[in-house]
Protein backbone atom coordinates (compact mmCIF):
# COMPACT_ATOMS: atom_id res chain seq x y z
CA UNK A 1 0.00 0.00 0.00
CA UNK A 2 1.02 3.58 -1.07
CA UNK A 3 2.92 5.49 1.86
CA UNK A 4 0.30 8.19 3.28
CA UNK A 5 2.71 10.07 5.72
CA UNK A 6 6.72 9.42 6.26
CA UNK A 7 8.77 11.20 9.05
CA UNK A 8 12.52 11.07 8.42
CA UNK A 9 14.72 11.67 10.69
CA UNK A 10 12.11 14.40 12.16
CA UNK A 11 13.05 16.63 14.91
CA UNK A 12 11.12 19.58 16.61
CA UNK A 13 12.94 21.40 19.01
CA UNK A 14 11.61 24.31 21.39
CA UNK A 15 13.44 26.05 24.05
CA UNK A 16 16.78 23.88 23.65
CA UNK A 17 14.84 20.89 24.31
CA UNK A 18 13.97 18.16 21.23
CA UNK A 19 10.08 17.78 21.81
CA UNK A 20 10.08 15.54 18.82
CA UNK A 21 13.64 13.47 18.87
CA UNK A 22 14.76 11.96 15.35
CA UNK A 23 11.53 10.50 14.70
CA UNK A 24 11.54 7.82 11.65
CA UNK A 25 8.38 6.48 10.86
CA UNK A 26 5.53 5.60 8.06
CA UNK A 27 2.42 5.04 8.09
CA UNK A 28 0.43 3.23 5.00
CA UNK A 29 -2.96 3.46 2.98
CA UNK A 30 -4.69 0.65 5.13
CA UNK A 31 -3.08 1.05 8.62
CA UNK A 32 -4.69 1.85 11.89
CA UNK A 33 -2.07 3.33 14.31
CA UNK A 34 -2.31 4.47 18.05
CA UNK A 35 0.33 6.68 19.38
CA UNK A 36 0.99 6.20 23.04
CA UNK A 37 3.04 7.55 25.79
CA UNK A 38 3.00 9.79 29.37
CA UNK A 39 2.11 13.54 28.89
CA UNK A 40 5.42 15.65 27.68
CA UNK A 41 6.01 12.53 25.51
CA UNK A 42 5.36 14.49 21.85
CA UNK A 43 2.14 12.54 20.78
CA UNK A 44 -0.11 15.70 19.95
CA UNK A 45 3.52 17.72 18.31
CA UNK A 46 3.67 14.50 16.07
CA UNK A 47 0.00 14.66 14.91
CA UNK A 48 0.34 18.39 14.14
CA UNK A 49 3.16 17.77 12.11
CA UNK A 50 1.19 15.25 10.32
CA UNK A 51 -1.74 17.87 10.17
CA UNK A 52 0.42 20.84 8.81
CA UNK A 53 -0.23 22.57 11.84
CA UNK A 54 2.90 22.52 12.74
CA UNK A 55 7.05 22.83 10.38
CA UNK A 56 9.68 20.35 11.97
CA UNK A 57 12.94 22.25 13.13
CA UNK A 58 14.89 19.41 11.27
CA UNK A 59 13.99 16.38 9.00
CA UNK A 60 11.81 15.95 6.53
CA UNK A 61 7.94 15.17 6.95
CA UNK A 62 6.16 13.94 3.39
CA UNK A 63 2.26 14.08 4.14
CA UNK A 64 0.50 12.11 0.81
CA UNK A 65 3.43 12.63 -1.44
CA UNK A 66 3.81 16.44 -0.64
CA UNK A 67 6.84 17.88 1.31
CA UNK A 68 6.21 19.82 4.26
CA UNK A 69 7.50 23.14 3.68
CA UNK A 70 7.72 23.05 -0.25
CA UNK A 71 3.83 22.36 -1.17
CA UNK A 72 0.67 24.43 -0.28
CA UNK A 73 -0.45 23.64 2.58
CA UNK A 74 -3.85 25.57 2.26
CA UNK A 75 -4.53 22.74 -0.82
CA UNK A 76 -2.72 19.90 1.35
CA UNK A 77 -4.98 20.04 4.80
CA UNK A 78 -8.25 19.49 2.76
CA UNK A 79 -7.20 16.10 2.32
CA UNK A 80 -6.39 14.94 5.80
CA UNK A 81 -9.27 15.07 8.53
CA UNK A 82 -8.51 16.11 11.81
CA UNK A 83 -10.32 15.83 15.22
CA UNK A 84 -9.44 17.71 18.51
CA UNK A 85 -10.97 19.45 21.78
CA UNK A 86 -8.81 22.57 20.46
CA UNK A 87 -10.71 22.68 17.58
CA UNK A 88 -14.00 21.79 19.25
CA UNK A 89 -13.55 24.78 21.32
CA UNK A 90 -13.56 26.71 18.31
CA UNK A 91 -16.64 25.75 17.27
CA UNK A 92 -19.78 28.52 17.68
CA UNK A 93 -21.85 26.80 20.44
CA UNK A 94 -24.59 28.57 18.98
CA UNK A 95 -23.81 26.49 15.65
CA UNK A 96 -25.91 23.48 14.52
CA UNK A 97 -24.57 20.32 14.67
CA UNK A 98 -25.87 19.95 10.63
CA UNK A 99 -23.46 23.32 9.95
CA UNK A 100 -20.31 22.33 12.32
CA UNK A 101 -20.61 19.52 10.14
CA UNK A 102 -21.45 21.09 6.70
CA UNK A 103 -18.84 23.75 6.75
CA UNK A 104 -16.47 21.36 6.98
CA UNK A 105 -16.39 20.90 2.81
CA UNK A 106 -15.28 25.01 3.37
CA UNK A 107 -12.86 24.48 5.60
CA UNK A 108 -14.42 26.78 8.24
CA UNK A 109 -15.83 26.65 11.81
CA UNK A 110 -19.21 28.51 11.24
CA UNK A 111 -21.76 29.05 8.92
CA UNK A 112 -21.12 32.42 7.17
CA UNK A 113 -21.68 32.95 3.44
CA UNK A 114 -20.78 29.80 1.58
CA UNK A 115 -22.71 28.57 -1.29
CA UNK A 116 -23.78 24.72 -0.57
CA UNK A 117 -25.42 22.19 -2.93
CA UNK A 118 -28.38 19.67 -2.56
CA UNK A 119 -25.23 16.92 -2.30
CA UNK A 120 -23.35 18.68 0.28
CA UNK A 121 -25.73 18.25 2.23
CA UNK A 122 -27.06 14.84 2.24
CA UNK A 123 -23.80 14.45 2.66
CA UNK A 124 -23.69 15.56 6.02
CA UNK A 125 -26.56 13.55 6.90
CA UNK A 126 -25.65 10.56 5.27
CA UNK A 127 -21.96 11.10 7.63
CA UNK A 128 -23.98 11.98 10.56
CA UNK A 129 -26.16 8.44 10.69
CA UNK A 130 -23.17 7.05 10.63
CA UNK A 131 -21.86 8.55 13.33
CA UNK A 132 -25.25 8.37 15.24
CA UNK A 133 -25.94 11.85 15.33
CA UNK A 134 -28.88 12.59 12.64
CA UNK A 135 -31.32 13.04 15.30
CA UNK A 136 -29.57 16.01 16.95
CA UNK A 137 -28.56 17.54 13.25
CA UNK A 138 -30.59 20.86 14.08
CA UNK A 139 -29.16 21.00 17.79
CA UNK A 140 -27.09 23.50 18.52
CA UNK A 141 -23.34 22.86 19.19
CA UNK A 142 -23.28 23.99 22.38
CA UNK A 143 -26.28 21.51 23.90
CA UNK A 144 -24.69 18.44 23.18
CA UNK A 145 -22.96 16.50 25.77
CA UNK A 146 -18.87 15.94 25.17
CA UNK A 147 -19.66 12.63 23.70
CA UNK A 148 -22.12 13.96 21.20
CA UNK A 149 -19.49 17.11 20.82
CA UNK A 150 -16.81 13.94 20.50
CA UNK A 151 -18.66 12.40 17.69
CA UNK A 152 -19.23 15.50 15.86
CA UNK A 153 -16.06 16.53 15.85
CA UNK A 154 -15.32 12.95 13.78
CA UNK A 155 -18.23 13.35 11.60
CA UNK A 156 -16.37 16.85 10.53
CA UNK A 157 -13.35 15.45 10.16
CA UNK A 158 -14.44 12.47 7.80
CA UNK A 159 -17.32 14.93 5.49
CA UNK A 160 -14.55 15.62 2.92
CA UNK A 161 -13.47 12.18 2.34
CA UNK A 162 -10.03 12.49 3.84
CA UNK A 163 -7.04 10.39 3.18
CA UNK A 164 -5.26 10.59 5.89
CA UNK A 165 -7.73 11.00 9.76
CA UNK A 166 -6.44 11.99 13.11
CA UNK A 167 -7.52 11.89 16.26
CA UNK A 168 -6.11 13.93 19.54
CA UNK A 169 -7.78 11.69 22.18
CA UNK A 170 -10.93 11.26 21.03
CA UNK A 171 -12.24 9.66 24.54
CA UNK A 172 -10.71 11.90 26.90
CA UNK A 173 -12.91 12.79 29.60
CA UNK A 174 -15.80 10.45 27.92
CA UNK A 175 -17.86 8.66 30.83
CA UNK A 176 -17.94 5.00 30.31
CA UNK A 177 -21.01 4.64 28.24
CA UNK A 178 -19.74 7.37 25.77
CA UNK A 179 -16.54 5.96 25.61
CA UNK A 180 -17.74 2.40 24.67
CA UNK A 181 -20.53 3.90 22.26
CA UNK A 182 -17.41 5.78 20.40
CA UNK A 183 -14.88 2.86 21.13
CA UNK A 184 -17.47 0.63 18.99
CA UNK A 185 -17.85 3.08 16.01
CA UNK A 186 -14.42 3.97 15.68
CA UNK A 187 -13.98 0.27 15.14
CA UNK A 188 -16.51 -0.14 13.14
CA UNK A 189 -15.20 2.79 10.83
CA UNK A 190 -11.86 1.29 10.61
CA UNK A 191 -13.07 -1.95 9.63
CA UNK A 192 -14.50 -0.29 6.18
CA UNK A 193 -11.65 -1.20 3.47
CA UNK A 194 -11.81 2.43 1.86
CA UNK A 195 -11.28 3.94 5.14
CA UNK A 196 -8.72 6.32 5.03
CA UNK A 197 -5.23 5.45 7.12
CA UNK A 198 -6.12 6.71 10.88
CA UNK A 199 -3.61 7.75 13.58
CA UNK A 200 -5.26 8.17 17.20
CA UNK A 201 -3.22 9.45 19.80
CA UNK A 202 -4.41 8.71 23.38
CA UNK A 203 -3.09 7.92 26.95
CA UNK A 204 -4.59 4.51 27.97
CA UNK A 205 -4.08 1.56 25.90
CA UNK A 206 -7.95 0.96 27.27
CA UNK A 207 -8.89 3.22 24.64
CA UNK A 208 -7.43 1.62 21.15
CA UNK A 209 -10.05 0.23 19.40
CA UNK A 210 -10.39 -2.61 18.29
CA UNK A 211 -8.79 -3.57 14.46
CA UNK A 212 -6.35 -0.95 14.97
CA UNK A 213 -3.39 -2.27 13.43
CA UNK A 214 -0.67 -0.60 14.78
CA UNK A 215 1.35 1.02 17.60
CA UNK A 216 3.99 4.11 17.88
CA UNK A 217 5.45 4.22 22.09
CA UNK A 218 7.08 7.58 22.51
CA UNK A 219 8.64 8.66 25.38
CA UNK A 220 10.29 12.09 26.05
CA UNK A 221 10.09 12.54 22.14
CA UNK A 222 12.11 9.74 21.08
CA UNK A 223 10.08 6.33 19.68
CA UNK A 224 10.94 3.24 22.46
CA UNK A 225 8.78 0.85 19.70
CA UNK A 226 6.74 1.19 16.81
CA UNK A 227 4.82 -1.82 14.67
CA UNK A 228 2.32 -4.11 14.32
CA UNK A 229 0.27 -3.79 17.58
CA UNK A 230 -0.03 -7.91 18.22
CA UNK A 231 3.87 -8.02 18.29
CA UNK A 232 4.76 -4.06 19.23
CA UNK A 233 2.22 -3.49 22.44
CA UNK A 234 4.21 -5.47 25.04
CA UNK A 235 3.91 -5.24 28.95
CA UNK A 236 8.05 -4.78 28.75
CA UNK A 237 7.43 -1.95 25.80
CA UNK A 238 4.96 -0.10 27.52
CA UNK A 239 6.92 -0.31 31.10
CA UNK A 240 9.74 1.39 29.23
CA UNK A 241 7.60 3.72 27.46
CA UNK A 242 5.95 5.03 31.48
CA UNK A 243 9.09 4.36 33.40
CA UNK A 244 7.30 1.91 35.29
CA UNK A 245 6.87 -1.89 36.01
CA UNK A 246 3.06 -2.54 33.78
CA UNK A 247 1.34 -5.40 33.41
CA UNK A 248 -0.58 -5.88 30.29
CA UNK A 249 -3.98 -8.01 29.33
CA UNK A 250 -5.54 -8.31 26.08
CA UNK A 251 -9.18 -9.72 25.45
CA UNK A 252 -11.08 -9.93 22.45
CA UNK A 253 -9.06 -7.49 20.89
CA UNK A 254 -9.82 -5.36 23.59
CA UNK A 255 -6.40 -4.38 26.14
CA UNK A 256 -6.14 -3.23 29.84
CA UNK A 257 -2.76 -2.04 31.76
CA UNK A 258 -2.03 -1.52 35.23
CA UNK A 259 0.99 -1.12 37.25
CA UNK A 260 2.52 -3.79 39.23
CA UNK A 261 4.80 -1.92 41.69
């Protein structure tokens, strides 16, 4: 499968300290990945690189075939979706869900004075069944709890047709109920073959869904493991990657880690 986003030899560095440490790493067409690691670690600096958001001080980042820092970035990010409680907090709470979702195909947070068609918008309501959310398509933003808010913000970032999806913790601060409810679409979604390539970054290996494919470890910006997730997401990987002693279970696909000291 076609390489959708290659780090080489990728370093960020802010305030004489490397945030992101000469990072190597791909990511194909048809993988799933899960970034994972303690807070400081450089999970949400590597997904802005791989959102544009964000130029490394050194190294070379290649987001579907385009350079970052020699291509146009403004035609680049329409292709990539992109989910975060930044962004959500950008949204107008007075916005309808059917518009946060809508504008999306613009590029902006708002309804202002874009011209849509009949097919933008079934569309968005063909994207927000999917994501369980037609029946609160003329609620305001604002209303919804943060799992509904949580969904939306997916639903946005998948209206375009991306190639490339990420996802800064998209169950953070979710109750359980939410979290499963999201857990189980987020699976489903990456079970679809045309899928785009996904990257979630979260803290808790709880929170990988299931058929995710794949696993990057970082720890104090450096990668301690990155692979297949059967063979990558070890109890002695993720002890390294915490700086603790962790045991680690895995059940139908699903995983749980605590520490044993």
């Amino acid at each position: 499968m076609p390489q959708v986003l290659d780090f080489a030899d990728v370093v960020v560095r802010r305030n004489a300290r490397n945030i992101v440490d000469h990072i190597d790493w791909t990511v194909d067409a048809d993988q799933r990945w899960v970034v994972l690691g303690p807070n400081g670690a450089g999970k949400t600096t590597v997904l802005q690189l791989a959102d544009t958001l964000l130029h490394p001080t050194s190294g070379v980042v290649t987001i579907l075939g385009e350079r970052l820092g020699r291509s146009d970035v403004f035609e680049l990010r329409p292709r990539i979706g992109f989910a975060s409680s930044a962004m959500a907090r950008r949204v107008p709470p007075e916005e309808t869900v059917l518009n946060v979702v809508l504008t999306a195909a613009y590029s902006v947070l708002g309804r202002w004075n874009e011209n849509y068609e009949g097919i933008d918008e079934r569309r968005a309501l063909r994207v927000l069944a999917e994501w369980k959310l037609d029946h609160l398509a003329e609620r305001t933003f604002g209303t919804l709890s943060d799992g509904e808010q949580k969904r939306v913000q997916i639903a946005r970032a998948v209206m375009t047709d991306p190639e490339l999806l990420l996802l800064d913790e998209p169950t953070a601060s979710l109750d359980l109920g939410a979290r499963e409810e999201l857990l189980s679409l987020l699976s489903q979604y990456a079970a679809v073959p045309t899928t785009p390539a996904m990257v979630m970054v979260t803290h808790h290996v709880e929170e990988i869904p299931v058929g995710f494919t794949h696993v990057l470890l970082l720890r104090e910006g450096g990668i301690v493991a990155a692979g297949p997730i059967g063979e990558t997401l070890t109890a002695a990987a993720l002890s390294e990657t915490f700086g603790m002693p962790i045991a680690l279970t895995q059940e139908g696909g699903r995983y749980a880690a605590r520490a044993t000291a």
